[in-house]
C-alpha atoms as a PDB file:
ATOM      1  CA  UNK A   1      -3.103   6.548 -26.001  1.00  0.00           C
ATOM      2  CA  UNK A   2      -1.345   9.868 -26.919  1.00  0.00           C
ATOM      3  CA  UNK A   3      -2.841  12.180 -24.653  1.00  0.00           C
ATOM      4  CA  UNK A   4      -1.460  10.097 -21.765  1.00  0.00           C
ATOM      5  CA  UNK A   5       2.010  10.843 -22.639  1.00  0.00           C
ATOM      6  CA  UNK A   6       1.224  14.563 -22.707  1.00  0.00           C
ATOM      7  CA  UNK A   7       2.712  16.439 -19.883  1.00  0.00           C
ATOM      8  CA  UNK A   8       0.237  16.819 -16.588  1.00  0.00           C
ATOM      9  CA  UNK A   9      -1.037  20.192 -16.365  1.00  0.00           C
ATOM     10  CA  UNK A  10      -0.811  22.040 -13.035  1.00  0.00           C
ATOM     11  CA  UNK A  11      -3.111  21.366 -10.315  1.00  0.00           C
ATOM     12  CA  UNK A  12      -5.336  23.814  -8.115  1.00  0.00           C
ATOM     13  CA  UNK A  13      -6.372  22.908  -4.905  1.00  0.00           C
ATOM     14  CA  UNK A  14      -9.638  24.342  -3.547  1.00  0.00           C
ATOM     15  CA  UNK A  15     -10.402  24.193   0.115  1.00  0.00           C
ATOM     16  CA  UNK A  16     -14.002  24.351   1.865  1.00  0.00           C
ATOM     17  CA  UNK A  17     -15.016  24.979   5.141  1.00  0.00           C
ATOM     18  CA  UNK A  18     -16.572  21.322   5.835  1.00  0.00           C
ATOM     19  CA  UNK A  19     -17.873  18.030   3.665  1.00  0.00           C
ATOM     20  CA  UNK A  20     -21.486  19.481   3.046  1.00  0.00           C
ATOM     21  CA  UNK A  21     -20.480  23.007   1.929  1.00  0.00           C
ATOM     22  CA  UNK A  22     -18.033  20.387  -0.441  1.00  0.00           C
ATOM     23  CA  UNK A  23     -20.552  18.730  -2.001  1.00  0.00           C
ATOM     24  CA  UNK A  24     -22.773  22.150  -2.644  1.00  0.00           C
ATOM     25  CA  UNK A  25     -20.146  23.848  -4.235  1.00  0.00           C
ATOM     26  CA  UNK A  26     -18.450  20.802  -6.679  1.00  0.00           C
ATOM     27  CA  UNK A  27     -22.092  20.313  -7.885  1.00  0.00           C
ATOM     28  CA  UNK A  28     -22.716  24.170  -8.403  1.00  0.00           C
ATOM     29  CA  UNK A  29     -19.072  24.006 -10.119  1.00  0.00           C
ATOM     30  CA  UNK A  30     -20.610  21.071 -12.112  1.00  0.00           C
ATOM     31  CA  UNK A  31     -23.582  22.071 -13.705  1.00  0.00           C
ATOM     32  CA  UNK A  32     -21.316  25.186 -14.271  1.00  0.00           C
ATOM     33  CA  UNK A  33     -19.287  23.625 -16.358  1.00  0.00           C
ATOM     34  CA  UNK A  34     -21.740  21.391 -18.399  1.00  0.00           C
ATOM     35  CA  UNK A  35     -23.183  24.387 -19.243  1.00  0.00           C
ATOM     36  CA  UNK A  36     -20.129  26.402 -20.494  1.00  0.00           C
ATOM     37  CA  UNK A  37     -18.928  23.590 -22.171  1.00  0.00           C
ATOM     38  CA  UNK A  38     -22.301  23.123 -24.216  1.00  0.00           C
ATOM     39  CA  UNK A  39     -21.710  26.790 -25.296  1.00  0.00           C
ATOM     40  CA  UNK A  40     -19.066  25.334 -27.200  1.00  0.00           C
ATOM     41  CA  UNK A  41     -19.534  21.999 -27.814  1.00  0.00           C
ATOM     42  CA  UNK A  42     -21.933  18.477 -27.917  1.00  0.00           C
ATOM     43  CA  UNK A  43     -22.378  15.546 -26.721  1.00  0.00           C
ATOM     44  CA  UNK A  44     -20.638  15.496 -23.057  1.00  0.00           C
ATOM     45  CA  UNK A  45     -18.998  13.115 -21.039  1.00  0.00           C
ATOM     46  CA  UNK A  46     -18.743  13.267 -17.595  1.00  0.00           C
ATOM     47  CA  UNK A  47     -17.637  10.491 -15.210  1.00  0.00           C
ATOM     48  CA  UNK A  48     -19.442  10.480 -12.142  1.00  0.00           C
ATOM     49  CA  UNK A  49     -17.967   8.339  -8.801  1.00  0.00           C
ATOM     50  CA  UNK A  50     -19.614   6.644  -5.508  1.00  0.00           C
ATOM     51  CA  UNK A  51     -18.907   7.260  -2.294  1.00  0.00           C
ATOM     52  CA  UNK A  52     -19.970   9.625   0.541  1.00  0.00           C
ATOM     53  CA  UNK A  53     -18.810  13.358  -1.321  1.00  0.00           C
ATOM     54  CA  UNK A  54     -19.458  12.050  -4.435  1.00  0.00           C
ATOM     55  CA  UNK A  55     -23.024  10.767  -4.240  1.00  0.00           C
ATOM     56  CA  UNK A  56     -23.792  13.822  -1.613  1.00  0.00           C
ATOM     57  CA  UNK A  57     -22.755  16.336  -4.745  1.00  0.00           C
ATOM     58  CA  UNK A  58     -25.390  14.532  -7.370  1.00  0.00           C
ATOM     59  CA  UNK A  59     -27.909  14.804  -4.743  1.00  0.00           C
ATOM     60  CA  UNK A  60     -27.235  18.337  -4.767  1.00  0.00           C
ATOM     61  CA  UNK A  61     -27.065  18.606  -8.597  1.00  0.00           C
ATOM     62  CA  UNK A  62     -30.608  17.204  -8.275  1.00  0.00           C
ATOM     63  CA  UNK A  63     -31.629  19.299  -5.725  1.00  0.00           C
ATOM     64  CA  UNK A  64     -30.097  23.188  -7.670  1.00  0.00           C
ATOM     65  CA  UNK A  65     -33.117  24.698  -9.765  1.00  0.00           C
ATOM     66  CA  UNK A  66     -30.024  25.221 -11.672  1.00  0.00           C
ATOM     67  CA  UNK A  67     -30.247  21.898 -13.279  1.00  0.00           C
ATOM     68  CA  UNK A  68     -32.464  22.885 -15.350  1.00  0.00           C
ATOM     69  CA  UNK A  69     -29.775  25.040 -17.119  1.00  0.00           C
ATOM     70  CA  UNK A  70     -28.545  21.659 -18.653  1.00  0.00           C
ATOM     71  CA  UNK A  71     -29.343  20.118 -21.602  1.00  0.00           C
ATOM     72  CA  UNK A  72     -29.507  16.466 -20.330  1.00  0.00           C
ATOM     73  CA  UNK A  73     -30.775  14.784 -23.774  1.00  0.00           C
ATOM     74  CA  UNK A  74     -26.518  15.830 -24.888  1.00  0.00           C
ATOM     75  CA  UNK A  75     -24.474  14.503 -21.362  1.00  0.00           C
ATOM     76  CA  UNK A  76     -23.817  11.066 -21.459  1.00  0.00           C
ATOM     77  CA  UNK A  77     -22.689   9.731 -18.158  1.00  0.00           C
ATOM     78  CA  UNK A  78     -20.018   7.126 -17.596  1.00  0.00           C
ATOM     79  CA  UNK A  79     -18.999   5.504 -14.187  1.00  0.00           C
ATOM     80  CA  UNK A  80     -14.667   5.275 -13.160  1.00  0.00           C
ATOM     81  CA  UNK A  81     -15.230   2.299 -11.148  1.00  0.00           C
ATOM     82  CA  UNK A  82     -18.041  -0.254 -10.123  1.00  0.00           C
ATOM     83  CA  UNK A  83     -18.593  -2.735  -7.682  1.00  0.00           C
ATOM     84  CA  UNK A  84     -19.073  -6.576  -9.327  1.00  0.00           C
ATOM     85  CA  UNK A  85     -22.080  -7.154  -7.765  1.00  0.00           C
ATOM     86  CA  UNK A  86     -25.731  -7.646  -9.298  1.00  0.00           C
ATOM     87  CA  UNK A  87     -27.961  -4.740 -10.831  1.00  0.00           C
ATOM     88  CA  UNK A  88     -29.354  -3.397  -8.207  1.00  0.00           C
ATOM     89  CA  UNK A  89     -27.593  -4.362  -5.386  1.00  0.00           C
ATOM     90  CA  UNK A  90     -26.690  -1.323  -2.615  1.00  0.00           C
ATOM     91  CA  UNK A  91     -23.076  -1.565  -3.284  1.00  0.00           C
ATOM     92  CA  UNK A  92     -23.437  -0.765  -6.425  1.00  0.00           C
ATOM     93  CA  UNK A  93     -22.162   3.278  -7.692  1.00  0.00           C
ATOM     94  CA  UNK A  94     -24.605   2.833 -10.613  1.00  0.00           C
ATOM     95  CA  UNK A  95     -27.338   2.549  -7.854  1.00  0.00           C
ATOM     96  CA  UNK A  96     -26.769   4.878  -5.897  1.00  0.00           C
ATOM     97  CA  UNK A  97     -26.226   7.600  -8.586  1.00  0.00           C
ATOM     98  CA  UNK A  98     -29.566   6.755  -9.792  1.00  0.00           C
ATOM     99  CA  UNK A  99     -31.197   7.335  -6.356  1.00  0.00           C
ATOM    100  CA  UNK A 100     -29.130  10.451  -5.927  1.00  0.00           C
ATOM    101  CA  UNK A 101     -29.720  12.114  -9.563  1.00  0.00           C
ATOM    102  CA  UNK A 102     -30.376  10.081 -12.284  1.00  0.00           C
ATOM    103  CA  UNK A 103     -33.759   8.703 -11.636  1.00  0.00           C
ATOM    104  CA  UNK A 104     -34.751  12.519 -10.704  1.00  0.00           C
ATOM    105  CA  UNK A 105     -34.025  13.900 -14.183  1.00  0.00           C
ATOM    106  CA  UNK A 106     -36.420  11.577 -16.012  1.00  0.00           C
ATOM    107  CA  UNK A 107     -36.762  11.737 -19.453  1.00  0.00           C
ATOM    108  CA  UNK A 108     -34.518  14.756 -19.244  1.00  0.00           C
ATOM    109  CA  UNK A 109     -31.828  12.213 -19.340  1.00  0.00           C
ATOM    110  CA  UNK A 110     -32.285   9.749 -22.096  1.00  0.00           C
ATOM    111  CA  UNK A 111     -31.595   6.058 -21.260  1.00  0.00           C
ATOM    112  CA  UNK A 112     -28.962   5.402 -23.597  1.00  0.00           C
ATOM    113  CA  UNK A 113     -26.950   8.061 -22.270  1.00  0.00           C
ATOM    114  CA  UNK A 114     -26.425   6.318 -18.792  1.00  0.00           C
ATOM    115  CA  UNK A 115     -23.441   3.546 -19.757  1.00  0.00           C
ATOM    116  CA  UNK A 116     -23.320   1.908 -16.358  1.00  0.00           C
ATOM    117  CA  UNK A 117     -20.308  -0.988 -15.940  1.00  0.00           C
ATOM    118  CA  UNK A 118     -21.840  -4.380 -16.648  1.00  0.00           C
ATOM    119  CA  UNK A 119     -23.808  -5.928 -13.301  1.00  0.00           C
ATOM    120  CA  UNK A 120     -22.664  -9.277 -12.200  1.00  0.00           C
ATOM    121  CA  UNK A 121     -25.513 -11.483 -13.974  1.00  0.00           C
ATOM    122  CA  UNK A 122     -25.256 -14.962 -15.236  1.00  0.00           C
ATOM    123  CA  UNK A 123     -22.895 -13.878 -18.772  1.00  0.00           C
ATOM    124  CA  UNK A 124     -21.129 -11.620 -17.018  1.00  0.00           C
ATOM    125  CA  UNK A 125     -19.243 -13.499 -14.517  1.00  0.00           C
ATOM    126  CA  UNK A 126     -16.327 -12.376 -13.487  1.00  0.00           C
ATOM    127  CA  UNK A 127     -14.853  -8.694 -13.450  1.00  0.00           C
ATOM    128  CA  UNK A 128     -12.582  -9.009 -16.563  1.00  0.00           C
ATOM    129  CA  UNK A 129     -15.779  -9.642 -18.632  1.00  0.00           C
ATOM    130  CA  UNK A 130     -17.566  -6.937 -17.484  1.00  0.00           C
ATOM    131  CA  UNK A 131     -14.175  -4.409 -18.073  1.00  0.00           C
ATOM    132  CA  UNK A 132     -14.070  -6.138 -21.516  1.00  0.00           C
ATOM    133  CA  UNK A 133     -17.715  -5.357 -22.019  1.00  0.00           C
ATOM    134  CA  UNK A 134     -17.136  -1.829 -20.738  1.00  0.00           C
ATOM    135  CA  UNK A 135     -14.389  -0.997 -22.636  1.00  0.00           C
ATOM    136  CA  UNK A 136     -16.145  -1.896 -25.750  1.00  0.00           C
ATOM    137  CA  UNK A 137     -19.035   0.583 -24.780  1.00  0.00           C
ATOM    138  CA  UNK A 138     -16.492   3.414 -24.120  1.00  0.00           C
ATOM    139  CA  UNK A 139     -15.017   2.997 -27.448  1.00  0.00           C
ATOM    140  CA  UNK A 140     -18.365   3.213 -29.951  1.00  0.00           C
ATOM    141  CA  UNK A 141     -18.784   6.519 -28.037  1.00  0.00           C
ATOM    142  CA  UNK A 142     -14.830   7.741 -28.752  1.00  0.00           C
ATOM    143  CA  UNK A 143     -13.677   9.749 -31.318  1.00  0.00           C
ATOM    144  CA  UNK A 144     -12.029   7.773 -34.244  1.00  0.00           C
ATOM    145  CA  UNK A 145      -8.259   5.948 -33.126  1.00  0.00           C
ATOM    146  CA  UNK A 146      -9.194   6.752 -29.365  1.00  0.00           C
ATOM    147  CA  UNK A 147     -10.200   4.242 -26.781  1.00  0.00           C
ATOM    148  CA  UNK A 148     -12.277   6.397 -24.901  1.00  0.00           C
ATOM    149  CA  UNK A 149     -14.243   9.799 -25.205  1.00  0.00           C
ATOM    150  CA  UNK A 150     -12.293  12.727 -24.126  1.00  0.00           C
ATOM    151  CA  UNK A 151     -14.392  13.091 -20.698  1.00  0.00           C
ATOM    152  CA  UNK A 152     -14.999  16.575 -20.273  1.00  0.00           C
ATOM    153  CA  UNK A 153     -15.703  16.254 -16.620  1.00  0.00           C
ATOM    154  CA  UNK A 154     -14.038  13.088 -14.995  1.00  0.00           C
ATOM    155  CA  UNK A 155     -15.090  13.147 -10.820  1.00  0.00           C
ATOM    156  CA  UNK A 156     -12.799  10.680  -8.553  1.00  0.00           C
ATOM    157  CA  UNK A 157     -13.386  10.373  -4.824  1.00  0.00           C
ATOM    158  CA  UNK A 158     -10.258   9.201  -2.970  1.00  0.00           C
ATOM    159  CA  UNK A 159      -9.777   6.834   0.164  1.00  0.00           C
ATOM    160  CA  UNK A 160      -7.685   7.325   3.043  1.00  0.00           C
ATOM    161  CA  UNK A 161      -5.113   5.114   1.528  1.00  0.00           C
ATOM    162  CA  UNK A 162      -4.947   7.494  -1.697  1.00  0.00           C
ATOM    163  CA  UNK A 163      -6.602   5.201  -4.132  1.00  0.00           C
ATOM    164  CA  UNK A 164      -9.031   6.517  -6.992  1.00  0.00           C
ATOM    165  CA  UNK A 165     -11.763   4.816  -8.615  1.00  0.00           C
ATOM    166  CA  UNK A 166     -10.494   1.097  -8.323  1.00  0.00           C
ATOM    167  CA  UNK A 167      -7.240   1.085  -8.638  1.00  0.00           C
ATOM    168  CA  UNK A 168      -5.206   0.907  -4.391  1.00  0.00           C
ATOM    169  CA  UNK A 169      -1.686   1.027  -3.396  1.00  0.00           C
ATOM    170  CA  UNK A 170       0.196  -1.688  -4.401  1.00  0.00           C
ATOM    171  CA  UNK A 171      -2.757  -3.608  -6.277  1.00  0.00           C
ATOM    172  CA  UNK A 172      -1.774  -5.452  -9.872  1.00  0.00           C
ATOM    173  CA  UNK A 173      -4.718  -3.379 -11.467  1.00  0.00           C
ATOM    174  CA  UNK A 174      -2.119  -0.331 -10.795  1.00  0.00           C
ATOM    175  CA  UNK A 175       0.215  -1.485 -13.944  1.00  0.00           C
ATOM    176  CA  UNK A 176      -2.018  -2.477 -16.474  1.00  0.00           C
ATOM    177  CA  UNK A 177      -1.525  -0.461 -19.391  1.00  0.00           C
ATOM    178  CA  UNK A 178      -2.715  -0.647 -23.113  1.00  0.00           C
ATOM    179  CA  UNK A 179      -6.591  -0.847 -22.254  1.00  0.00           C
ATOM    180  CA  UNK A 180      -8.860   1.578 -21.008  1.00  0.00           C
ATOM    181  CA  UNK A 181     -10.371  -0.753 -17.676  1.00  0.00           C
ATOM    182  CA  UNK A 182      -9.319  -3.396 -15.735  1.00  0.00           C
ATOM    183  CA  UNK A 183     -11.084  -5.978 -13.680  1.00  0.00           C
ATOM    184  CA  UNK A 184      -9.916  -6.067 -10.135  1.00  0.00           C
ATOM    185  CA  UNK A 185     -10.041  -9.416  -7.656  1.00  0.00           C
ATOM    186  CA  UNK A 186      -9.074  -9.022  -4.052  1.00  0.00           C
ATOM    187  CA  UNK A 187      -9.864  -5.167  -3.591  1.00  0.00           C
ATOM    188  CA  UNK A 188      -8.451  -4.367  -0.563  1.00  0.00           C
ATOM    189  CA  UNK A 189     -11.988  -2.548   0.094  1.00  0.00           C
ATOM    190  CA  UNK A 190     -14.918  -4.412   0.314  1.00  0.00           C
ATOM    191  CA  UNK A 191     -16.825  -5.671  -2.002  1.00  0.00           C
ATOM    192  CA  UNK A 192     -13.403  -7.175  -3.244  1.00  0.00           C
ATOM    193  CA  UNK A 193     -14.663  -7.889  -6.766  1.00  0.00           C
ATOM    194  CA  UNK A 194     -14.699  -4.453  -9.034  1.00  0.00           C
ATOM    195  CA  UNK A 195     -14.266  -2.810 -12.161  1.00  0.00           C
ATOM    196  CA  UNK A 196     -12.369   0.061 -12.882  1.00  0.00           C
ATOM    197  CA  UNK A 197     -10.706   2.355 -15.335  1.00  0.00           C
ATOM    198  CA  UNK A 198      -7.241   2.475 -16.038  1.00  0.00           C
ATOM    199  CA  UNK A 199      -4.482   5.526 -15.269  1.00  0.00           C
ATOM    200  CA  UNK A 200      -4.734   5.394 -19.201  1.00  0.00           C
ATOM    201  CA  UNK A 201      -8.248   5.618 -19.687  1.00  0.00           C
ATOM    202  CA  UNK A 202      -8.099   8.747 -16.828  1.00  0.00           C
ATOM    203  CA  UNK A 203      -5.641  10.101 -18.481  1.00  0.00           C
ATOM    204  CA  UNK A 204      -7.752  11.405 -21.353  1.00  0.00           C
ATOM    205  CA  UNK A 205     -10.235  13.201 -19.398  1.00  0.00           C
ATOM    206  CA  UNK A 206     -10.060  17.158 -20.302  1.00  0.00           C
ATOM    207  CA  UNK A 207     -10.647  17.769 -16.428  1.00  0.00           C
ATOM    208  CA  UNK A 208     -10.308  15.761 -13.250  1.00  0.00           C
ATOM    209  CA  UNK A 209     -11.686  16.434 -10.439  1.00  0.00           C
ATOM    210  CA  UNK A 210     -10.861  14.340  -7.048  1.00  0.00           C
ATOM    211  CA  UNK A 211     -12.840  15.176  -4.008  1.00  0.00           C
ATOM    212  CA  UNK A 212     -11.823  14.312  -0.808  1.00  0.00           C
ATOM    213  CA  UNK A 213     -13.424  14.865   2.675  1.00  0.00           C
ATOM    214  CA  UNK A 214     -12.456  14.571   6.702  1.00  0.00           C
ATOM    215  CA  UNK A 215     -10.155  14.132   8.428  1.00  0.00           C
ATOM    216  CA  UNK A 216      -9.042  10.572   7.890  1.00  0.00           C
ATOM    217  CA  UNK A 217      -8.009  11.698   4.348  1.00  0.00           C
ATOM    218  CA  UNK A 218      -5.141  14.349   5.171  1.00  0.00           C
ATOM    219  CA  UNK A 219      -2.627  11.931   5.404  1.00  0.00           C
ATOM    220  CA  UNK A 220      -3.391  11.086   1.421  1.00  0.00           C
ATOM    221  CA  UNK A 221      -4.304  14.165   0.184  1.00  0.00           C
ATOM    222  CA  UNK A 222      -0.625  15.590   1.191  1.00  0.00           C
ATOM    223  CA  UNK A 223       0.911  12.578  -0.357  1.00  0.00           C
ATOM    224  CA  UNK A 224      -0.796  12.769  -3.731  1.00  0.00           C
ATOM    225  CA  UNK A 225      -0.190  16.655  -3.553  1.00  0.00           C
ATOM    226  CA  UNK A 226       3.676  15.845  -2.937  1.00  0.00           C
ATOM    227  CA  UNK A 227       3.450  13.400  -5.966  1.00  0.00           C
ATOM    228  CA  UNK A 228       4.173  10.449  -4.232  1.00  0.00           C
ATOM    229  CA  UNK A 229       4.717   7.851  -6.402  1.00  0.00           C
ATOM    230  CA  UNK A 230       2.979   5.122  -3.883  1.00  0.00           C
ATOM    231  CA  UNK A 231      -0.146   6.820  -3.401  1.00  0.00           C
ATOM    232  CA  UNK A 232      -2.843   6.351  -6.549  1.00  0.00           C
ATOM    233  CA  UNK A 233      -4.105   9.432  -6.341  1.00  0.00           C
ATOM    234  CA  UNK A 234      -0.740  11.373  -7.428  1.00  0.00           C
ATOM    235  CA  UNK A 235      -1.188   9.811 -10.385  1.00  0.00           C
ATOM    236  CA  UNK A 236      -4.188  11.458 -12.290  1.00  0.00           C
ATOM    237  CA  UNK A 237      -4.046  14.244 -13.927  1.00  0.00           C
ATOM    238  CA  UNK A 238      -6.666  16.150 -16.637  1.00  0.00           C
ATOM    239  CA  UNK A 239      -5.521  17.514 -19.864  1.00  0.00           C
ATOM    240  CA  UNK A 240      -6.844  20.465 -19.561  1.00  0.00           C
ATOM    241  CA  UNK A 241      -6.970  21.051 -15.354  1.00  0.00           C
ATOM    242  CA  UNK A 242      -6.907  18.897 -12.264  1.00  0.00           C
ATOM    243  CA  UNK A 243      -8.859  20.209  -9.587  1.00  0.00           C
ATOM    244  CA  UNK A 244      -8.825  18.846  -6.163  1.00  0.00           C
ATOM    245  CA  UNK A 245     -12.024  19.766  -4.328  1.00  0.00           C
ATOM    246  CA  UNK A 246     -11.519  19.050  -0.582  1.00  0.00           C
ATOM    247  CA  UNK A 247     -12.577  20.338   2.523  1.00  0.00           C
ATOM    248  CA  UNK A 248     -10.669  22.243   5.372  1.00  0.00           C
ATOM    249  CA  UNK A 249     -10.280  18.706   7.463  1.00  0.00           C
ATOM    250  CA  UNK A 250      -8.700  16.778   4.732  1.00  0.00           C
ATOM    251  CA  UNK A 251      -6.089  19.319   4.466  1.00  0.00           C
ATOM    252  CA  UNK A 252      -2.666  19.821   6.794  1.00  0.00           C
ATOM    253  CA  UNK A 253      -0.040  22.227   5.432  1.00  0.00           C
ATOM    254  CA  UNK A 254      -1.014  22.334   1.611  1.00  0.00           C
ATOM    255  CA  UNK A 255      -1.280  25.394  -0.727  1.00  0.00           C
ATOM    256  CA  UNK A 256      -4.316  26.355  -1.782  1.00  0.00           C
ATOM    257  CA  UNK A 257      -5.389  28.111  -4.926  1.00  0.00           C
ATOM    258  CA  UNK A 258      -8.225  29.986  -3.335  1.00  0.00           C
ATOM    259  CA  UNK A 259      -7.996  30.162   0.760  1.00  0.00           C
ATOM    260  CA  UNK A 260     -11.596  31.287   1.249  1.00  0.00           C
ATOM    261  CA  UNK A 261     -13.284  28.079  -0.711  1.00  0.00           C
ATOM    262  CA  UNK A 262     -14.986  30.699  -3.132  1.00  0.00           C
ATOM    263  CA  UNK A 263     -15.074  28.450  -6.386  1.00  0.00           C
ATOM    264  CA  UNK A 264     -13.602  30.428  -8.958  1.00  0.00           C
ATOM    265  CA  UNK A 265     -15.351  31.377 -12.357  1.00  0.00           C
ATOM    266  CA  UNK A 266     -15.277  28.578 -14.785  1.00  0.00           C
ATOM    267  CA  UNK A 267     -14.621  29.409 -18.011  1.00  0.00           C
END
């Protein structure tokens, strides 16, 4: 993957006054940019993620009248990591995006632009298959010689031990290299079967965006910031612009690109 071995642009860190104001603002940011970028340019990409900031900011992509702005029928949606569990299950990110947003935009959103990780069913039965499976789907939607499409918008929450997507200090899944996802066994983080993309497959996204929210994240969030090479999280980077979205408790000393939380026109 060529784009990987480009340079990391810079980063900008954007600070908000708590978790719910978070989740407001990264979705207005969102449909923001799906927007701009259609100005310019179709289909679109974007990587969505689980957890508490991340499904909180579809619900309130569901919830803006400002959805409307976007043509769904040209975003294809994509996952960075899913629990190996059956379709349908809780646990699963693809189910709870669906609850949050997906279900809500209807026919807006045509089926075969969700591309949800493989469930765990009775051919699919162990996380490697379902990575296999998944990396096949990413590449019939990339542009010719690439693994992947070049996400325009790739979301990543983080955990208080710095990991993104799937992929935790000091797992195996951190070193694999020459594929785009990676099944991982004994997640560290229940449910310890999951699927993930690689730092590769990351790699090629124009933006990333990692949210991060409370307190027991401020720990990480400096150590990615200070590029520490043992937290995940250091590790991603957009070609275009990584943006950390986080809000006032997750942060301790760091520089911020815009002290009063007022996202900043996207253009």
């Amino acid at each position: 993957m060529s784009r990987a071995a480009m340079p990391p642009v810079s980063r900008d860190v954007l600070v908000h006054p708590d978790a719910g104001t978070l989740a407001h603002a990264t979705a207005a940011r969102l449909l923001t940019r799906l927007v701009d970028v259609q100005s310019h340019r179709s289909p679109v990409h974007l990587v969505v993620t689980g957890g508490s900031v991340g499904i909180a900011t579809l619900e309130a992509v569901a919830q803006s009248p400002a959805h409307a702005a976007v043509d769904w029928s040209q975003v294809h949606v994509w996952w960075g990591d899913e629990r190996f569990v059956p379709a349908g299950d809780p646990d699963r990110n693809e189910t709870q995006a669906r609850e949050a947003l997906l279900d809500a935009l209807g026919a807006a959103l045509p089926t075969g632009n969700v591309h949800p990780v493989p469930a765990q069913d009775d051919d699919v039965t162990d996380p490697d298959v379902a990575a296999d499976a998944y990396a096949g789907e990413l590449a019939a939607f990339a542009a010719a010689g690439a693994e992947v499409p070049a996400f325009d918008v790739l979301l990543l929450g983080m955990g208080p031990d710095g990991h993104v997507a799937s992929l935790f200090p000091g797992h195996e899944a951190l070193g694999t290299v020459g594929r785009p996802t990676v099944g991982v066994e004994g997640s560290p983080k229940p449910p310890p079967r999951r699927v993930s993309l690689t730092f590769e497959a990351i790699a090629q996204a124009r933006e990333v965006w990692v949210v991060a929210a409370g307190e027991e994240k401020a720990a990480a969030v400096a150590r990615a910031l200070a590029d520490d090479p043992d937290t995940p999280a250091a590790r991603v980077h957009g070609t275009e612009r990584t943006l950390w979205l986080v809000d006032v408790a997750a942060t301790g000393d760091v520089p911020t690109s815009e002290p009063d939380g007022t996202p900043e026109p996207t253009s």
